[in-house]
PDB file of N, CA and C in Angstrom:
ATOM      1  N   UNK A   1      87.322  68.918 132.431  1.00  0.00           N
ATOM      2  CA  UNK A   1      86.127  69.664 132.763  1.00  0.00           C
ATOM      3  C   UNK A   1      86.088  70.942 131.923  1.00  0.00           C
ATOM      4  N   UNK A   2      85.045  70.856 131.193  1.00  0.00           N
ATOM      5  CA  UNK A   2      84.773  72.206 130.370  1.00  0.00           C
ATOM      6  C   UNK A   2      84.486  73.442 131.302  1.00  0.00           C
ATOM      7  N   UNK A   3      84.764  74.745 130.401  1.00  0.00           N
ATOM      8  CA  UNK A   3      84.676  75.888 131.554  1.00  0.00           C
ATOM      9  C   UNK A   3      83.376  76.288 131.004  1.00  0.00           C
ATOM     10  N   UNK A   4      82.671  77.233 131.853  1.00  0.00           N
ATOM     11  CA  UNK A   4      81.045  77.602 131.309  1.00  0.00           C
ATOM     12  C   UNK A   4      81.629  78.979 130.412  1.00  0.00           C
ATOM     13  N   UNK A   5      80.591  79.193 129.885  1.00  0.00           N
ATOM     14  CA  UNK A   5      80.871  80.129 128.553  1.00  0.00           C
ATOM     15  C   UNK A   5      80.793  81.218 129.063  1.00  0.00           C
ATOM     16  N   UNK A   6      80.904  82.379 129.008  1.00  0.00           N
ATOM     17  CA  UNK A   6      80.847  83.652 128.989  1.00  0.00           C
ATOM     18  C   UNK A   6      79.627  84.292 128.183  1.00  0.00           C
ATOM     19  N   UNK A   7      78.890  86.018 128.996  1.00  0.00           N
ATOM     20  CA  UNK A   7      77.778  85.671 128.598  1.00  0.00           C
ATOM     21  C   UNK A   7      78.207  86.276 126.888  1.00  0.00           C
ATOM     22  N   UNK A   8      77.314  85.803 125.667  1.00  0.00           N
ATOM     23  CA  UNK A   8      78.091  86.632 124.735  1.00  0.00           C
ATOM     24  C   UNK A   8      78.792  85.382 123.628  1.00  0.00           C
ATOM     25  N   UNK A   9      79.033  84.578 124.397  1.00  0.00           N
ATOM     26  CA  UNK A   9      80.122  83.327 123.618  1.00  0.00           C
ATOM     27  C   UNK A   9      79.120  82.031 123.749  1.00  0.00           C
ATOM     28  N   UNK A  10      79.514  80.885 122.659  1.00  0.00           N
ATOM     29  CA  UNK A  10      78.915  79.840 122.796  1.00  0.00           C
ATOM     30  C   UNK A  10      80.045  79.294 123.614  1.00  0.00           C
ATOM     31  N   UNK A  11      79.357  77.565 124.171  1.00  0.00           N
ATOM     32  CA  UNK A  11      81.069  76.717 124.120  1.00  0.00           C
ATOM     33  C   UNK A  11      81.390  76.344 123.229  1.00  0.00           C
ATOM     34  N   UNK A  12      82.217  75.996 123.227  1.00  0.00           N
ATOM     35  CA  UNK A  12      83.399  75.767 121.839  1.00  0.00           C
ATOM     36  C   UNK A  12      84.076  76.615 120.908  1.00  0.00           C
ATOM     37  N   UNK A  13      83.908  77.886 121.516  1.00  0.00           N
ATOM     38  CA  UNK A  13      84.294  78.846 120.263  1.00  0.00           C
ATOM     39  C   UNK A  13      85.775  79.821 121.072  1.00  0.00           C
ATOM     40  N   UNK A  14      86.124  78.726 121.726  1.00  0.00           N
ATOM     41  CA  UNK A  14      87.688  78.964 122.270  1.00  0.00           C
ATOM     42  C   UNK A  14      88.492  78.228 121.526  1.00  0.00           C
ATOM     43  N   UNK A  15      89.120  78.254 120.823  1.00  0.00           N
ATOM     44  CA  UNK A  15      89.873  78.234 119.830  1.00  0.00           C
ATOM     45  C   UNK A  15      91.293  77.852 120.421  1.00  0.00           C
ATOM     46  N   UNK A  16      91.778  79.248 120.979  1.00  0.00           N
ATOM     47  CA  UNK A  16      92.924  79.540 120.991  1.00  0.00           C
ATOM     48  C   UNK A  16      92.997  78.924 122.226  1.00  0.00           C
ATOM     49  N   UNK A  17      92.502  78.495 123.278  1.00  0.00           N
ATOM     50  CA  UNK A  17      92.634  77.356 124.376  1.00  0.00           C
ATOM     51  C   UNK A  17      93.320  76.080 124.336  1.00  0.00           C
ATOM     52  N   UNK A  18      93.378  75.676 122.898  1.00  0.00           N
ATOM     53  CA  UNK A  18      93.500  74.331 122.254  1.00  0.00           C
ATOM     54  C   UNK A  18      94.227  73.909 121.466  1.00  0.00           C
ATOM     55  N   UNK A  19      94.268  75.155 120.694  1.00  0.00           N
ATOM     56  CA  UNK A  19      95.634  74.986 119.305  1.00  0.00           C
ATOM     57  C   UNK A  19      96.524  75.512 119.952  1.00  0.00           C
ATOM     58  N   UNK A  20      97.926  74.726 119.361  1.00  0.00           N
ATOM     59  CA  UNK A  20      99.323  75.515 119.450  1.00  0.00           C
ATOM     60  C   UNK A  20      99.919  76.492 119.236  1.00  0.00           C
ATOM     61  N   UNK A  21     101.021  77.052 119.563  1.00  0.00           N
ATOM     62  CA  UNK A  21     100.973  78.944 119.061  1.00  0.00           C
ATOM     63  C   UNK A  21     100.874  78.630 117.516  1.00  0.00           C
ATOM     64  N   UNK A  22     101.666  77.299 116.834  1.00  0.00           N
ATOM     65  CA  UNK A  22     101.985  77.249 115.234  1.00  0.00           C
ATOM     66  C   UNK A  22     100.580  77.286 114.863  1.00  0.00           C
ATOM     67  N   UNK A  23      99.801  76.227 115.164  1.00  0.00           N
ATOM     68  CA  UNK A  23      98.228  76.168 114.585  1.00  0.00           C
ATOM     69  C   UNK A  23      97.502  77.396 114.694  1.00  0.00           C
ATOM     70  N   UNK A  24      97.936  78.111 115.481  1.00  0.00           N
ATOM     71  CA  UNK A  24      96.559  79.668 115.379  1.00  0.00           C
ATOM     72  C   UNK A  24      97.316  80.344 115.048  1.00  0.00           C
ATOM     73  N   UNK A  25      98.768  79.994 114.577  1.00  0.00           N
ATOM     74  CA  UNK A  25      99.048  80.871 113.746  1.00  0.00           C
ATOM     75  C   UNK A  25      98.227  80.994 111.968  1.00  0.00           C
ATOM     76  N   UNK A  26      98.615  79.205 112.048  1.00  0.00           N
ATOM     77  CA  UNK A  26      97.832  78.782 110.359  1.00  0.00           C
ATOM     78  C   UNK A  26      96.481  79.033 110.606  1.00  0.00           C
ATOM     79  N   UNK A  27      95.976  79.056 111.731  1.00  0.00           N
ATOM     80  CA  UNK A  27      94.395  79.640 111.408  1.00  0.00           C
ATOM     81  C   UNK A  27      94.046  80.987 111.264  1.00  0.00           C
ATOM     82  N   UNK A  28      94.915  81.642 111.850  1.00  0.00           N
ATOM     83  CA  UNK A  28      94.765  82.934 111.521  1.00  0.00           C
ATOM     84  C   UNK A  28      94.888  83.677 110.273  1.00  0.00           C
ATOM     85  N   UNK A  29      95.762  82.787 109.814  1.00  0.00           N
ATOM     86  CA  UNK A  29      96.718  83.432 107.739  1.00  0.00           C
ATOM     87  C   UNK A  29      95.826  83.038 107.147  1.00  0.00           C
ATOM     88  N   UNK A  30      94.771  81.750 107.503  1.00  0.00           N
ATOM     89  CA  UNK A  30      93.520  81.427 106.608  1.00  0.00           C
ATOM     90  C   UNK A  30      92.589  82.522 105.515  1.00  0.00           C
ATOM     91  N   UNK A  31      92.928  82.780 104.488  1.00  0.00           N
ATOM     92  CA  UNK A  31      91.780  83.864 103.785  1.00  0.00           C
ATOM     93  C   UNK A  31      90.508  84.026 104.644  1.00  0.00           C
ATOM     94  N   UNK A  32      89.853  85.101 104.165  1.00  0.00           N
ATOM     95  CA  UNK A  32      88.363  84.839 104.369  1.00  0.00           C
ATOM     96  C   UNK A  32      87.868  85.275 103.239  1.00  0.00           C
ATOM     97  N   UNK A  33      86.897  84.629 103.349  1.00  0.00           N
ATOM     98  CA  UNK A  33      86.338  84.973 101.670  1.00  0.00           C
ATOM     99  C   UNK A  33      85.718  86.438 101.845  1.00  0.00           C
ATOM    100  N   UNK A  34      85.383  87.364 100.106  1.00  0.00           N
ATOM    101  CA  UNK A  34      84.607  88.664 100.686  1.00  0.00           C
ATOM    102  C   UNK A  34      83.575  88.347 101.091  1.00  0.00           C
ATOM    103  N   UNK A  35      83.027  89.447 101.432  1.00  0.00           N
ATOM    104  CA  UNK A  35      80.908  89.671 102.440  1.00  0.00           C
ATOM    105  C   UNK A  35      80.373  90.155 101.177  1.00  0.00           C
ATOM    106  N   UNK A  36      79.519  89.275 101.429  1.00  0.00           N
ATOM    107  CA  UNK A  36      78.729  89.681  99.734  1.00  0.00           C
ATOM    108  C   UNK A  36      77.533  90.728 100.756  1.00  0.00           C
ATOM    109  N   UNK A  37      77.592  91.489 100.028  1.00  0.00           N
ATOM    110  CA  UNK A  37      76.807  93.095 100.801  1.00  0.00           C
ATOM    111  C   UNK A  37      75.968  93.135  99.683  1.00  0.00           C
ATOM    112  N   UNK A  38      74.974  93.997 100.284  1.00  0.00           N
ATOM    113  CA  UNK A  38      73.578  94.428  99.127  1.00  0.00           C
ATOM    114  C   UNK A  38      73.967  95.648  98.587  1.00  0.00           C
ATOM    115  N   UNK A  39      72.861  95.797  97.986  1.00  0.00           N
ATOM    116  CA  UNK A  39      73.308  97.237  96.932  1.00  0.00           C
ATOM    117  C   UNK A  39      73.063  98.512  97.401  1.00  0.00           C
ATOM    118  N   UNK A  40      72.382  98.605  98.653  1.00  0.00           N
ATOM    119  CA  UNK A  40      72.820  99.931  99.492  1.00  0.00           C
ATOM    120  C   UNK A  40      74.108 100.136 100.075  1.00  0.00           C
ATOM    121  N   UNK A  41      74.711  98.716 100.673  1.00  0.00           N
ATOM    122  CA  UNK A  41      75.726  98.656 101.445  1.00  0.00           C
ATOM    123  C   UNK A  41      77.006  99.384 100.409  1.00  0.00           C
ATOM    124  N   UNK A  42      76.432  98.947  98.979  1.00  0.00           N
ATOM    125  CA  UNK A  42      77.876  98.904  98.034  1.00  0.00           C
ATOM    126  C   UNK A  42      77.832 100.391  98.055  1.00  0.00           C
ATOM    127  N   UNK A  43      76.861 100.652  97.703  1.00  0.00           N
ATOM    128  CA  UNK A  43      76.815 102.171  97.565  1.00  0.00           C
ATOM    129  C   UNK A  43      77.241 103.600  98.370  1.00  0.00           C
ATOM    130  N   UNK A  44      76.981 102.886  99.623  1.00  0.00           N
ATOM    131  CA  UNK A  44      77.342 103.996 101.064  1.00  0.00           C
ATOM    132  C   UNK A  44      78.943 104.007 101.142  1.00  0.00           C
ATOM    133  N   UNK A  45      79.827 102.095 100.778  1.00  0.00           N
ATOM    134  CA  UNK A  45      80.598 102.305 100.964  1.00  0.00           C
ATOM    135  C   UNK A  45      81.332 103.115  99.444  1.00  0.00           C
ATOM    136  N   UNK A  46      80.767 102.868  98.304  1.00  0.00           N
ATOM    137  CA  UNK A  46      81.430 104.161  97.091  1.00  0.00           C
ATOM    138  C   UNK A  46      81.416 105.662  97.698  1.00  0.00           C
ATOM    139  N   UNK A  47      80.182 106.207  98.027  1.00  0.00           N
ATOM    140  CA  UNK A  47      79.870 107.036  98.512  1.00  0.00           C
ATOM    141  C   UNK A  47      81.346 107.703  99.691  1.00  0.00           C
ATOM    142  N   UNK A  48      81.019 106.841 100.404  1.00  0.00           N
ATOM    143  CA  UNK A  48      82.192 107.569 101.555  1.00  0.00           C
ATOM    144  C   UNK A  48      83.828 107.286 101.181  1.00  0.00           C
ATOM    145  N   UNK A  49      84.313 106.456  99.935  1.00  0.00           N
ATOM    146  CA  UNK A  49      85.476 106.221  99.313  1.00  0.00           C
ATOM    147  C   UNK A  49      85.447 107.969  98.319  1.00  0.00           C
ATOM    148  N   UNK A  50      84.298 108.036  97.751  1.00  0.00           N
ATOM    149  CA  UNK A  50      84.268 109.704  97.220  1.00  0.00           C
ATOM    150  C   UNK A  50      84.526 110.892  98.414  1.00  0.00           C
ATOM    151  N   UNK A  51      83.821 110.473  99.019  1.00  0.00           N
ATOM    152  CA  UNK A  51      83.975 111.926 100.498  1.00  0.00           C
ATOM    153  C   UNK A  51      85.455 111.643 100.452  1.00  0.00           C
ATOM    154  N   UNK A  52      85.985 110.209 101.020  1.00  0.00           N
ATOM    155  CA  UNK A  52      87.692 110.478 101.807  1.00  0.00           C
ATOM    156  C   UNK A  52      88.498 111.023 100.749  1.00  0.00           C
ATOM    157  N   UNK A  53      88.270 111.041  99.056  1.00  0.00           N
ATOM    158  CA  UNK A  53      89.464 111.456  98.261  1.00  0.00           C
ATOM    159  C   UNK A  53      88.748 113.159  98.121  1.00  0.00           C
ATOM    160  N   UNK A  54      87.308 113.652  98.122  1.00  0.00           N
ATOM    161  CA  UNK A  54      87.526 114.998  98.281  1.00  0.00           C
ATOM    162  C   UNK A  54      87.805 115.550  99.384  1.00  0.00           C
ATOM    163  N   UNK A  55      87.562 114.892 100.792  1.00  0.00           N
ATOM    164  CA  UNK A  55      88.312 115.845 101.615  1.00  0.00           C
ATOM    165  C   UNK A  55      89.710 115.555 101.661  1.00  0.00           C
ATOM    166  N   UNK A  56      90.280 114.739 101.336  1.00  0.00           N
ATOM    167  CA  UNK A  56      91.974 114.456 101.199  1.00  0.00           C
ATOM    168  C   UNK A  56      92.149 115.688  99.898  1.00  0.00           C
ATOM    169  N   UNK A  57      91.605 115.806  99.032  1.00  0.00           N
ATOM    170  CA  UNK A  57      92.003 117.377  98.451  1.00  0.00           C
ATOM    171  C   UNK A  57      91.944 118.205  99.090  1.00  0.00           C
ATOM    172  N   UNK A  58      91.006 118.602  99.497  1.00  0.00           N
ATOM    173  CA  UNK A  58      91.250 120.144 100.297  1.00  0.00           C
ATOM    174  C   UNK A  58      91.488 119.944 101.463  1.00  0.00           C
ATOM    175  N   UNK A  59      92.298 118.814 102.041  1.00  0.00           N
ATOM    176  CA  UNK A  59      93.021 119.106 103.166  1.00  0.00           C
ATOM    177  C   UNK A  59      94.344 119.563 102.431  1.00  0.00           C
ATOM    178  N   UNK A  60      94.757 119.008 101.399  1.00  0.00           N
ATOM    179  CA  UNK A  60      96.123 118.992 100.737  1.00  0.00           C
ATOM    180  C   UNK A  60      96.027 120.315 100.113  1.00  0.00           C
ATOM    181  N   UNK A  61      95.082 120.947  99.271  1.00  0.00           N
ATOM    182  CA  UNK A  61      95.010 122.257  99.239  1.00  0.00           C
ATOM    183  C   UNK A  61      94.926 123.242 100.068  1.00  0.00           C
ATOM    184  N   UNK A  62      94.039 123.339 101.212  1.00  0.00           N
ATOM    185  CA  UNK A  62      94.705 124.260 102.530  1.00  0.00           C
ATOM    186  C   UNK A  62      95.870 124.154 102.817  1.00  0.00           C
ATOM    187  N   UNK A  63      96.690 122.904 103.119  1.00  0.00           N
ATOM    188  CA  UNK A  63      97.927 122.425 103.212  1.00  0.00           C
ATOM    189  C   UNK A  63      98.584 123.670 102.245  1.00  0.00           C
ATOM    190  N   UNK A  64      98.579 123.428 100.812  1.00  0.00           N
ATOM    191  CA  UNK A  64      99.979 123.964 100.359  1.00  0.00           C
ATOM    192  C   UNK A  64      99.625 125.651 100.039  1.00  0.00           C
ATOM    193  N   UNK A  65      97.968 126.158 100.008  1.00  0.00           N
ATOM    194  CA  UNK A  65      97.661 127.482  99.842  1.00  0.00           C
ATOM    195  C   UNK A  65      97.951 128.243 101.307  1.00  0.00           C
ATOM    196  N   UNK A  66      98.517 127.825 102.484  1.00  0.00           N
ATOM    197  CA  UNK A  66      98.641 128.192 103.887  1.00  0.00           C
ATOM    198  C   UNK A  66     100.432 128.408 103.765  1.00  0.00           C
ATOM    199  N   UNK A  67     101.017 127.819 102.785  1.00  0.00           N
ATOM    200  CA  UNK A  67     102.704 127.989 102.542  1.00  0.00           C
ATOM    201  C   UNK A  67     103.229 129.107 102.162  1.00  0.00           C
TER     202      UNK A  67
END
């Protein structure tokens, strides 16, 4: 007897109900391929890769001008 789904979930997308600890292990190590994102997405994420290395400077410069 199948269990009813939860609200949120289809059925069948219990997985781990079914496979062995070894098998969800190998499903889990499975790659995933990348998310092909649009060209705003690419951008916001360059964007905020620039913010984290300038504020990682001047945290590291308060850091050693406070010594």
């Amino acid at each position: 007897m199948e269990r009813p789904a939860t609200p949120g979930q289809r059925p069948g997308d219990e997985p781990a109900l079914f496979l062995e600890p070894g098998q969800l292990a190998a499903a889990i190590r499975r790659p995933v391929p990348r998310a092909q994102l649009g060209r705003r997405a690419t951008i916001a994420l360059w964007a905020l890769r620039v913010l984290v290395i300038i504020l990682s400077a001047m945290v590291i410069y308060t850091f050693f001008a406070q010594l």
